[in-house]
Protein backbone atom coordinates (compact mmCIF):
# COMPACT_ATOMS: atom_id res chain seq x y z
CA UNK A 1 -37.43 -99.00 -151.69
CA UNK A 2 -39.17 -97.48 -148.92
CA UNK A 3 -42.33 -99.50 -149.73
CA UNK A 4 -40.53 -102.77 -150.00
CA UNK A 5 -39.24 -102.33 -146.69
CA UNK A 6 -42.84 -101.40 -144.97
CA UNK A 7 -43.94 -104.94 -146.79
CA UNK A 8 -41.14 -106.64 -145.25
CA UNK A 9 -41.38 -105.82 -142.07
CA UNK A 10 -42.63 -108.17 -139.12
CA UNK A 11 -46.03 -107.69 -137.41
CA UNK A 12 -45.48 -108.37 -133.65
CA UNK A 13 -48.49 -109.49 -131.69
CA UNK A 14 -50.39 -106.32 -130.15
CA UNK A 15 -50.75 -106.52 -125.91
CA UNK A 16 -52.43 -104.25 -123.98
CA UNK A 17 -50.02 -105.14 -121.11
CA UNK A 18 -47.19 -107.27 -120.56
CA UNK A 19 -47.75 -110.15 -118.15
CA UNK A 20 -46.49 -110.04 -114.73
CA UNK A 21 -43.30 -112.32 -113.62
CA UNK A 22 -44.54 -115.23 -111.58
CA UNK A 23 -43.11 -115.88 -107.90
CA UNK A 24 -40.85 -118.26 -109.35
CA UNK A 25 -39.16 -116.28 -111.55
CA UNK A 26 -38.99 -112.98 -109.39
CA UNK A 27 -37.18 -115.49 -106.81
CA UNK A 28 -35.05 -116.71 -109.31
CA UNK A 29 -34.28 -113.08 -110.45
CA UNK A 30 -33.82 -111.88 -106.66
CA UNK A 31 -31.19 -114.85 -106.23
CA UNK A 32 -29.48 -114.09 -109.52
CA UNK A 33 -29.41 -110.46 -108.46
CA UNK A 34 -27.99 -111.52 -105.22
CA UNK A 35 -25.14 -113.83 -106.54
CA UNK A 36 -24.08 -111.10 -109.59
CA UNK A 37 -23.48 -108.53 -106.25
CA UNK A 38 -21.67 -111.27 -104.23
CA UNK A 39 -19.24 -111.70 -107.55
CA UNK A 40 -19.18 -108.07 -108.20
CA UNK A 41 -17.99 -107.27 -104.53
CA UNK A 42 -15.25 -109.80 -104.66
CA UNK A 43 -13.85 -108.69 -107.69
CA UNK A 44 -13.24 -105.12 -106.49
CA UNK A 45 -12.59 -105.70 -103.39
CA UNK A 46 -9.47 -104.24 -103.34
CA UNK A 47 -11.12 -101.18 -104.55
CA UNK A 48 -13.61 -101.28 -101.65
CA UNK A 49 -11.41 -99.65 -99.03
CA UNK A 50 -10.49 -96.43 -101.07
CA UNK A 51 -14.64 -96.01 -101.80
CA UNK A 52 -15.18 -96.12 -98.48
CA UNK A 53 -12.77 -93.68 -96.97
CA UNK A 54 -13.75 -91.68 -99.98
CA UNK A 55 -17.53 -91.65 -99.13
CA UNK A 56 -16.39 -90.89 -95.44
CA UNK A 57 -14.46 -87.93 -96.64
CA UNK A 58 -17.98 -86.63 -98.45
CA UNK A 59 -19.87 -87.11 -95.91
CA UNK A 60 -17.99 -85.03 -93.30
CA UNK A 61 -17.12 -81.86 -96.15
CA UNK A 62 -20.93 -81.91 -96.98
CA UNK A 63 -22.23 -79.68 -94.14
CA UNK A 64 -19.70 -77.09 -94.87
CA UNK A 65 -20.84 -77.50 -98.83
CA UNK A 66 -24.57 -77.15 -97.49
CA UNK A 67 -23.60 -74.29 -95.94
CA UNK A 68 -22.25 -72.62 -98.56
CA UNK A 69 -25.15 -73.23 -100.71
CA UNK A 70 -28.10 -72.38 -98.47
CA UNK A 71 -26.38 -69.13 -97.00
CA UNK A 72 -24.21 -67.52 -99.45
CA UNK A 73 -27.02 -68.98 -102.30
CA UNK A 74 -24.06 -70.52 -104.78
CA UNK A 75 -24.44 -73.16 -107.35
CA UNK A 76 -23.42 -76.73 -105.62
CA UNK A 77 -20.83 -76.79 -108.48
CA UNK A 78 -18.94 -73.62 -107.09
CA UNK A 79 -19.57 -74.95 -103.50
CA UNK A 80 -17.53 -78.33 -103.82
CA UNK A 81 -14.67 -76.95 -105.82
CA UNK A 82 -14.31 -74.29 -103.10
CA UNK A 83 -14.26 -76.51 -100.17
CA UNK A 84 -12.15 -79.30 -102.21
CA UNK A 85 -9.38 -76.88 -102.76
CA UNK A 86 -9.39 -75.35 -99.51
CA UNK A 87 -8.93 -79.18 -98.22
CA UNK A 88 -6.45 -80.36 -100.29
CA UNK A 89 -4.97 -76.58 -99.16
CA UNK A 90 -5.05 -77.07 -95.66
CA UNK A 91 -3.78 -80.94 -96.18
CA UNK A 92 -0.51 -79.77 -98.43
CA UNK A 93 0.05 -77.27 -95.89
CA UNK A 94 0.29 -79.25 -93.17
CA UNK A 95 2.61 -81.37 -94.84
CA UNK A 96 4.84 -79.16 -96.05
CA UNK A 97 5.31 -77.80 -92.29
CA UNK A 98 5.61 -80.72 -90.88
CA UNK A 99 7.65 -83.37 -93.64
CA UNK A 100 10.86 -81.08 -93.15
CA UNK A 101 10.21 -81.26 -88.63
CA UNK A 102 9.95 -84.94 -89.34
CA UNK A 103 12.47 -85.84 -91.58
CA UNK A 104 15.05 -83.56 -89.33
CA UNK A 105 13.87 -85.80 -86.37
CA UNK A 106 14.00 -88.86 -88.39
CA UNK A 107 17.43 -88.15 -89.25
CA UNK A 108 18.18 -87.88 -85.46
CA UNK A 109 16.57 -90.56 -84.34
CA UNK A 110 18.20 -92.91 -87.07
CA UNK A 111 21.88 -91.86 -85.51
CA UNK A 112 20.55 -91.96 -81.83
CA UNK A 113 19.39 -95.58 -83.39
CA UNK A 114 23.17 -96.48 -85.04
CA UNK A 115 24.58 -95.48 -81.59
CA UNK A 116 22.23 -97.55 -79.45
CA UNK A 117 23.16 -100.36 -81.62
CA UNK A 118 26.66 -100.37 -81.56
CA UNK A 119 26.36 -100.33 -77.86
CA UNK A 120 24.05 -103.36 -77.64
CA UNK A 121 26.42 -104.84 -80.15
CA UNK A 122 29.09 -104.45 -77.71
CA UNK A 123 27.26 -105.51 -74.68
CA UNK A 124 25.98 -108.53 -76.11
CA UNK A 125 30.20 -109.46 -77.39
CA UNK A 126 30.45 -109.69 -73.73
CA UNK A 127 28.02 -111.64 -72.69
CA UNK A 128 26.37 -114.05 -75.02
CA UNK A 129 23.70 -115.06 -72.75
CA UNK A 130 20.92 -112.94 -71.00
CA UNK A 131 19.28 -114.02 -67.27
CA UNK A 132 15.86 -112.26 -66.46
CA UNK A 133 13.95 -113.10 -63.96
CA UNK A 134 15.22 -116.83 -63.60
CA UNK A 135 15.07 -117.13 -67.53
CA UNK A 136 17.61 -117.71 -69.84
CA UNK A 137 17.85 -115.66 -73.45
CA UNK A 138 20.72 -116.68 -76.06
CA UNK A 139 21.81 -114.00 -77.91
CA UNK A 140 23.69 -115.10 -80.82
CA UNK A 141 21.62 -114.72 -83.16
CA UNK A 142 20.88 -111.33 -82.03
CA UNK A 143 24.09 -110.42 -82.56
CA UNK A 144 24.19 -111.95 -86.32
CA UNK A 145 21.41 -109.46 -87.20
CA UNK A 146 23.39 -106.53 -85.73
CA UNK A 147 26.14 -107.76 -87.84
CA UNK A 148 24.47 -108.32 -90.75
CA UNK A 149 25.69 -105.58 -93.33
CA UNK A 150 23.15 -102.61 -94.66
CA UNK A 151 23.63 -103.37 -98.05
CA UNK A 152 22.16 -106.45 -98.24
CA UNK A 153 18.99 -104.15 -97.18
CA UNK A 154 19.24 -102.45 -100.72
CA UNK A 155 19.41 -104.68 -102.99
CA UNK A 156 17.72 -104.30 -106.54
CA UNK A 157 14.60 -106.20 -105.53
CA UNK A 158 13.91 -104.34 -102.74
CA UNK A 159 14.05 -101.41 -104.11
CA UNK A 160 12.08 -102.82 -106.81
CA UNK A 161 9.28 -103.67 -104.37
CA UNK A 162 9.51 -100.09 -102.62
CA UNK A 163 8.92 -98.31 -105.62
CA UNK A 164 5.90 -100.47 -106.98
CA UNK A 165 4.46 -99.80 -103.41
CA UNK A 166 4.48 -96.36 -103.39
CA UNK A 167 3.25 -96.24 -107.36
CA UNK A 168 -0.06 -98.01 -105.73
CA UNK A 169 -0.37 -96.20 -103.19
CA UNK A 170 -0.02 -92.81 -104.81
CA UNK A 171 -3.10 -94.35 -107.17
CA UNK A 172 -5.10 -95.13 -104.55
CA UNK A 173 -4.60 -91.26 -102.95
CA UNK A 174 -5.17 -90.33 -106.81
CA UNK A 175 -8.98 -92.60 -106.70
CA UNK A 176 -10.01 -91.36 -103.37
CA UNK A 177 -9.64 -87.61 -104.05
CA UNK A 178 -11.25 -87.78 -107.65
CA UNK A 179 -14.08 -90.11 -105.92
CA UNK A 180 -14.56 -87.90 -103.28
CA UNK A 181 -15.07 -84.62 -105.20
CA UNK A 182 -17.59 -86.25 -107.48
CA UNK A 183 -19.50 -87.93 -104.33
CA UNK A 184 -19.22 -84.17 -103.04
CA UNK A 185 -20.79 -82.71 -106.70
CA UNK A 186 -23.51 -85.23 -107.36
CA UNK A 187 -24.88 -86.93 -103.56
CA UNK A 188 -27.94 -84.93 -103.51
CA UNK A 189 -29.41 -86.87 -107.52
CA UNK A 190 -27.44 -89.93 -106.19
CA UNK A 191 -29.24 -90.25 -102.86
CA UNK A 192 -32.64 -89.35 -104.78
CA UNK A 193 -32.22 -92.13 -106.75
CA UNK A 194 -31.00 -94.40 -104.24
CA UNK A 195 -34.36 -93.20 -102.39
CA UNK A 196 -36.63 -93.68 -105.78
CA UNK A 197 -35.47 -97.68 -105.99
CA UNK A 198 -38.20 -99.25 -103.88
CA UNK A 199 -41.96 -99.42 -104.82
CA UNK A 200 -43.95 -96.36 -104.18
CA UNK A 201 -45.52 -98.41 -101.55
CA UNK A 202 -42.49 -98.81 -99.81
CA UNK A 203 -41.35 -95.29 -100.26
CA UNK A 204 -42.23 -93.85 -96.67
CA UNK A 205 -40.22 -96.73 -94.70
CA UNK A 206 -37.33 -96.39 -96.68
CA UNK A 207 -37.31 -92.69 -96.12
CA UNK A 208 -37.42 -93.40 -92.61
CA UNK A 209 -35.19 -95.95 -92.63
CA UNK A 210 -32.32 -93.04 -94.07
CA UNK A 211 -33.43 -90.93 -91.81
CA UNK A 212 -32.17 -93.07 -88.82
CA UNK A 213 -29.39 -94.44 -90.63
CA UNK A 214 -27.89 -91.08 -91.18
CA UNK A 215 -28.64 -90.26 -87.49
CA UNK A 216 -26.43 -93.40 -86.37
CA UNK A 217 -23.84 -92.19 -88.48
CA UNK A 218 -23.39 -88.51 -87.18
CA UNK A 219 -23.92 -89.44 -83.69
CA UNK A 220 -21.11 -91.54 -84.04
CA UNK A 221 -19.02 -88.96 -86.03
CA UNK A 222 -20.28 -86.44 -83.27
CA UNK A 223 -18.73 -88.78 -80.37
CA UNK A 224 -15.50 -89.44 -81.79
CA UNK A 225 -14.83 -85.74 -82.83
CA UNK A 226 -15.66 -85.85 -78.92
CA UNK A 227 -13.33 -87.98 -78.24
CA UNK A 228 -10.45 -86.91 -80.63
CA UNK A 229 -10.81 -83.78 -77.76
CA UNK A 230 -10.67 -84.97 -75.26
CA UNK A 231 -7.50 -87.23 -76.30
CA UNK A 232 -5.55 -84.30 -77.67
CA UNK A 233 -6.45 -82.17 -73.91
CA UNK A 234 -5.26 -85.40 -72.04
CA UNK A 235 -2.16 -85.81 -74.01
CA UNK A 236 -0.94 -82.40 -74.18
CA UNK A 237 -1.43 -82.07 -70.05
CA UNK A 238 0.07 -85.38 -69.39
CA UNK A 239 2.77 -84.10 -71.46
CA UNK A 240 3.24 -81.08 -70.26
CA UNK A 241 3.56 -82.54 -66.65
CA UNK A 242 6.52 -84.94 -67.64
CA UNK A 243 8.17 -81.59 -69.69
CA UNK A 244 7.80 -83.85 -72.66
CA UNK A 245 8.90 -81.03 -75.45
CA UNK A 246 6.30 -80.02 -77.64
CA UNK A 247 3.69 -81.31 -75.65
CA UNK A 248 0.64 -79.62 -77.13
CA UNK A 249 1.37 -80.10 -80.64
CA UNK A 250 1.97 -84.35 -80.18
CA UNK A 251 -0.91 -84.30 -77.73
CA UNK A 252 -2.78 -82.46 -80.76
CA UNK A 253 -1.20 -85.16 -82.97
CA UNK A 254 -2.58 -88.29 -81.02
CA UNK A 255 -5.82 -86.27 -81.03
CA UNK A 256 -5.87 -86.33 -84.78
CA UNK A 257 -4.80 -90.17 -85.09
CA UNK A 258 -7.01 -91.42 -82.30
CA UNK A 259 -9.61 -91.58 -85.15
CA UNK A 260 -8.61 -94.98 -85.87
CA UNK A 261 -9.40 -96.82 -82.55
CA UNK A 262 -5.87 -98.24 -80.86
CA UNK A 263 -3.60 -98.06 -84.00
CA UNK A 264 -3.42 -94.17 -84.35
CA UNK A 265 -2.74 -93.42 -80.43
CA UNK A 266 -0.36 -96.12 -80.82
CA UNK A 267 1.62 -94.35 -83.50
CA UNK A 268 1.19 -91.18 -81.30
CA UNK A 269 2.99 -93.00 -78.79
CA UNK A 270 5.85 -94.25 -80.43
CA UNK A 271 6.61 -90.67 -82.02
CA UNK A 272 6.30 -89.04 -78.44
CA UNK A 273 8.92 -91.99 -77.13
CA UNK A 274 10.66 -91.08 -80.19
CA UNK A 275 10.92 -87.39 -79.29
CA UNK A 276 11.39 -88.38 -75.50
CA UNK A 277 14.23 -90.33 -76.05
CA UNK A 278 16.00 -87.70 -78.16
CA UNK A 279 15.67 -84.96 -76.23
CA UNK A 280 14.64 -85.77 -72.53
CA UNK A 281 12.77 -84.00 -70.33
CA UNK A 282 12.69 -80.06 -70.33
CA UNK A 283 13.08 -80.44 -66.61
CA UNK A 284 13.00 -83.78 -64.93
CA UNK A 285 16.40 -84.74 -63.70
CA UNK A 286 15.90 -87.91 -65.74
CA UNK A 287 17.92 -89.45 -68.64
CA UNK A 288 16.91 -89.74 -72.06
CA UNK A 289 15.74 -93.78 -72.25
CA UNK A 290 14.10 -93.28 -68.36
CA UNK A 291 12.25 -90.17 -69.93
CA UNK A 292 11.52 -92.36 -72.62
CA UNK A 293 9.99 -95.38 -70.44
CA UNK A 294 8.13 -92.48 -68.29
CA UNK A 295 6.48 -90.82 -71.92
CA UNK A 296 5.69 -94.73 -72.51
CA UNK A 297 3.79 -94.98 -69.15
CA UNK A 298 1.59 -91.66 -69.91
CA UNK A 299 0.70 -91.87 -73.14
CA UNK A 300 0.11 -95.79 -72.34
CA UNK A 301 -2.33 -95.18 -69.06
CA UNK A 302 -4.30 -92.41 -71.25
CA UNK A 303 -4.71 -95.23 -74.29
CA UNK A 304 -5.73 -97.42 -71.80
CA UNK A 305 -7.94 -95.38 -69.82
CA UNK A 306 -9.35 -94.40 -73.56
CA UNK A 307 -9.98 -97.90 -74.89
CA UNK A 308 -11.34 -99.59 -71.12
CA UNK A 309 -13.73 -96.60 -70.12
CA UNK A 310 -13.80 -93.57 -71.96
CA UNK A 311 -14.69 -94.72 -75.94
CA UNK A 312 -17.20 -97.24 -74.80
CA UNK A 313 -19.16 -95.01 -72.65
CA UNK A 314 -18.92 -92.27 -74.93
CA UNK A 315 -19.95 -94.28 -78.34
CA UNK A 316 -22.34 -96.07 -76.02
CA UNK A 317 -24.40 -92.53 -75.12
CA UNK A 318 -23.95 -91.00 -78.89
CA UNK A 319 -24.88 -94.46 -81.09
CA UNK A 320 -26.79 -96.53 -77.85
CA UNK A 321 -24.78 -99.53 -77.92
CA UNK A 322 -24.04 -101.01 -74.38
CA UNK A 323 -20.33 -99.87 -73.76
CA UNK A 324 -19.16 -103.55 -73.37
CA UNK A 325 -20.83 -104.40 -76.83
CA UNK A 326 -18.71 -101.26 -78.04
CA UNK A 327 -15.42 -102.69 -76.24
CA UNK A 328 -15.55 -106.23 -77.83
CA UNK A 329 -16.54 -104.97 -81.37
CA UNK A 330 -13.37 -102.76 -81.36
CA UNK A 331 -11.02 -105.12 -79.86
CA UNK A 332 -12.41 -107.93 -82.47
CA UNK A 333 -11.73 -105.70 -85.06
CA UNK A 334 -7.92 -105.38 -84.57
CA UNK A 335 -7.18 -108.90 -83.95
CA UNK A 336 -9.41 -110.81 -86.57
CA UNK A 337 -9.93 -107.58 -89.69
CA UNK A 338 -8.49 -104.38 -90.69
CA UNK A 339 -8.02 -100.92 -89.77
CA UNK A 340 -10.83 -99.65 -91.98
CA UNK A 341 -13.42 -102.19 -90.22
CA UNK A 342 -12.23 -101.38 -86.69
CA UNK A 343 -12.77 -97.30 -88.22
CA UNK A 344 -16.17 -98.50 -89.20
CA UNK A 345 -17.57 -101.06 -86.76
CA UNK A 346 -19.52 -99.65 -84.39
CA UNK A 347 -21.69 -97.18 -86.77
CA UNK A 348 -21.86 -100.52 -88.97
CA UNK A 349 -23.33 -102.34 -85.52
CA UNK A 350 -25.80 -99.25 -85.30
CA UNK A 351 -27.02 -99.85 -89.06
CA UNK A 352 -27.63 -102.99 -88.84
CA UNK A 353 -29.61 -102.88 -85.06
CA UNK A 354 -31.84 -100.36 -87.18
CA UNK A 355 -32.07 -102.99 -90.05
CA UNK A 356 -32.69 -105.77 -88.01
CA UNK A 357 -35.70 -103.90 -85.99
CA UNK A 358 -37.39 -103.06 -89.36
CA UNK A 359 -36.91 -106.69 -90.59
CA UNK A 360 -38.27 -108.36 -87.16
CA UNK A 361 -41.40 -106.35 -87.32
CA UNK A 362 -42.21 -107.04 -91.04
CA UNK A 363 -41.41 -110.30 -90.46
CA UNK A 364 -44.24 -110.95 -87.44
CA UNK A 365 -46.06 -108.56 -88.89
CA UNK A 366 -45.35 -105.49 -86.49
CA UNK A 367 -45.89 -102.58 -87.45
CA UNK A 368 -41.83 -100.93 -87.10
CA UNK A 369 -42.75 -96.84 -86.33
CA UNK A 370 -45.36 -97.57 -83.59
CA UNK A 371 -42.05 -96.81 -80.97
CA UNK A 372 -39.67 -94.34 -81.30
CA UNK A 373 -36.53 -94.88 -82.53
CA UNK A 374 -34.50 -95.14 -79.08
CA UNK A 375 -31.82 -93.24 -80.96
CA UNK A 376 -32.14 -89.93 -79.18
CA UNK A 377 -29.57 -86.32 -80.26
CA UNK A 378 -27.21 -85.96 -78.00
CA UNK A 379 -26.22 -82.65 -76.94
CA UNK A 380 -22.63 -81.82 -78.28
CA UNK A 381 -19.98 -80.45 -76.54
CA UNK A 382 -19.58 -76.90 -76.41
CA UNK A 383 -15.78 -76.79 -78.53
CA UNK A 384 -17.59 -78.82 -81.61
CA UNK A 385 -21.18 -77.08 -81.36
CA UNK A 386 -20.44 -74.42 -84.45
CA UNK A 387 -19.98 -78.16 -86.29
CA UNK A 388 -23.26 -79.19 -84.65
CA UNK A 389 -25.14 -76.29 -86.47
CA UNK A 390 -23.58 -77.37 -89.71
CA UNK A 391 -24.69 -80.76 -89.10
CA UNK A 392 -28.89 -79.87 -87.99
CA UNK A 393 -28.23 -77.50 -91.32
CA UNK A 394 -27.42 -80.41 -93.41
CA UNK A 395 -29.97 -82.47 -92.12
CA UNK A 396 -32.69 -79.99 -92.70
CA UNK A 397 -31.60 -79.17 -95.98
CA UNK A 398 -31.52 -83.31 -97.41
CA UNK A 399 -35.08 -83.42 -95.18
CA UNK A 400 -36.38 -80.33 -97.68
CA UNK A 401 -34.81 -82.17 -100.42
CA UNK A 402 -36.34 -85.61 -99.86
CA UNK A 403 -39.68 -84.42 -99.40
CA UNK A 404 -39.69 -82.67 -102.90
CA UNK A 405 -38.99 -85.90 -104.17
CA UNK A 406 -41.53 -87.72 -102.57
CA UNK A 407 -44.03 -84.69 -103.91
């Protein structure tokens, strides 16, 4: 049987080497390649936004996971599950202080809400029509939405609709915390790779290439931990000069949400009103809603202040983009794409400066590493500079890392 099958088999023609594509067909091949990524990002595109904040996530726990490993000498493995747990630790934590604080507020704030309504219910009964500043505003149909009944609010289909959004949502949360814990585990063979793609010819420029990529990116992470600071210290003393209760833990909380430019210190905002308006001032002979207007005003000057001066000069020194490049990028952002892109756009601008250097040069025929990168470290400020040694540790560590590869 065995012989049969020898006979039968098919004698292939012997080559000593397989012939190289032509320039046609690699062109054709780079366009096909091109198109098949187009199609594949559109199709999960909805996915895209959880792998990003989940690669963001990684990338800010992998210092402290470098740290572990280089200092305490424990297997990467150990490392991540430590630091992933002590997270999702400090994160539950959190929440479980806070939810019951909030929904206690929340439940104030929805009667101070029921009461304020009923009273602009009655006001408007009086008078149907509204003159301000030489303009006239009907109010009718105000006054048919106060008197529309609640439980047309809670019907079956909106409840429907509430419960199938927060079944998404809570499977989003579910893919970024399983996609960050194995971007955590396995970036050091993924980023070898990534770095082992290109030609060994073009080995050395990609390397350099990362190498000022990931410097864009943690000088920009290094100037908005700045300015998350600096936020929370302005808040909680503007605050605390109004005798805006709790002061330093909502200035600590528009601190925290000033990571996403506008829409987070907005938020912050809103819950201090919230808070102002409920309780008033611990010592300003003010009432609640001028208290309110006068938390409005603070937190309002500050966000301003933040947005026309202090986050474009700041992201301007850390990433070098001119401060009013910085300004319109962010304000472009909100109006015309979403909170992820505004989180994203200026270290995105950065990347792509780099990118576009290196292409220009190739392209006349330049060589791209006869100037320095004008990307220069910037010296951190003295509450984030334990971070800062994390950070040079990291970098040293994927340097050590990247040149074993390349040997």
């Amino acid at each position: 049987m065995s012989d049969e099958l020898n006979n039968n088999k098919i004698d292939l023609p012997q080559t000593d080497k397989t012939p190289p594509w032509s320039r046609m067909t690699r062109y054709l091949a780079v366009v096909f390649v091109c198109l098949f990524f187009i199609w594949l990002l559109g199709a999960v595109r909805p996915l895209l936004g959880s792998l990003v904040i989940s690669a963001l996530l990684a990338y800010i726990m992998n210092p402290s996971v470098a740290r572990l490993t280089h200092h305490i000498r424990i297997r990467r493995g150990i490392a991540v599950t430590f630091i992933y747990i002590l997270g999702l630790l400090l994160i539950t934590g959190s929440l479980s202080l806070s939810i019951p604080y909030l929904i206690e507020q929340g439940r104030i704030l929805s009667e101070e809400l029921v009461i304020v309504g009923r009273e602009l219910e009655r006001r408007i009964a009086l008078q149907q029509t509204l003159f301000f500043v030489g303009f006239r505003f009907p109010l009718d149909d105000l006054l048919e939405v106060l008197q529309t009944p609640s439980v047309e609010f809670l019907d079956l289909e909106r409840i429907f609709n509430v419960l199938q959004s927060v079944s998404q949502n809570f499977a989003w949360v579910l893919v970024v915390l399983v996609t960050t814990y194995y971007l955590l585990l396995d970036w050091p063979r993924l980023r070898d790779w990534l770095l082992s793609l290109p030609p060994p010819s073009h080995t050395d420029d990609i390397r350099r290439l990362y190498e000022e990529v990931k410097g864009i990116w943690w000088s920009y992470l290094r100037g908005q931990i700045s300015l998350m600071i600096l936020i929370a210290i302005l808040n909680s003393i503007g605050g605390a000069i109004i005798g805006l209760p709790g002061a330093v833990a909502l200035g600590m909380l528009g601190g925290f949400l000033d990571i996403v430019p506008s829409v987070g210190p907005l938020i912050a905002m809103i819950i201090a009103m919230a808070v102002g308006f409920i309780q008033g001032s611990t010592y300003l002979p003010l009432s609640n809603t001028l208290f309110a207007l006068l938390v409005l005003a603070v937190y309002g000057g500050i966000q301003t202040l933040e947005n026309v001066w202090l986050r474009p000069r700041i992201m301007s020194q850390n990433v070098k983009i001119h401060p009013a490049v910085v300004f319109v990028a962010i304000m472009a952002s909100l109006v015309l794409s979403t909170i992820l892109v505004t989180l994203l756009i200026i270290p995105l601008i950065g990347t792509f400066m780099v990118l576009g250097r290196y292409l220009r040069c190739r392209i006349f025929g330049l060589d791209p590493w006869a100037l320095e990168s004008p990307l220069q470290p910037v010296k951190p400020a003295e509450p984030i500079r334990n971070l800062m040694e994390m950070v040079h540790l990291q970098d040293r560590s994927e340097a050590r890392g990247v040149n074993e590869t390349g040997e």
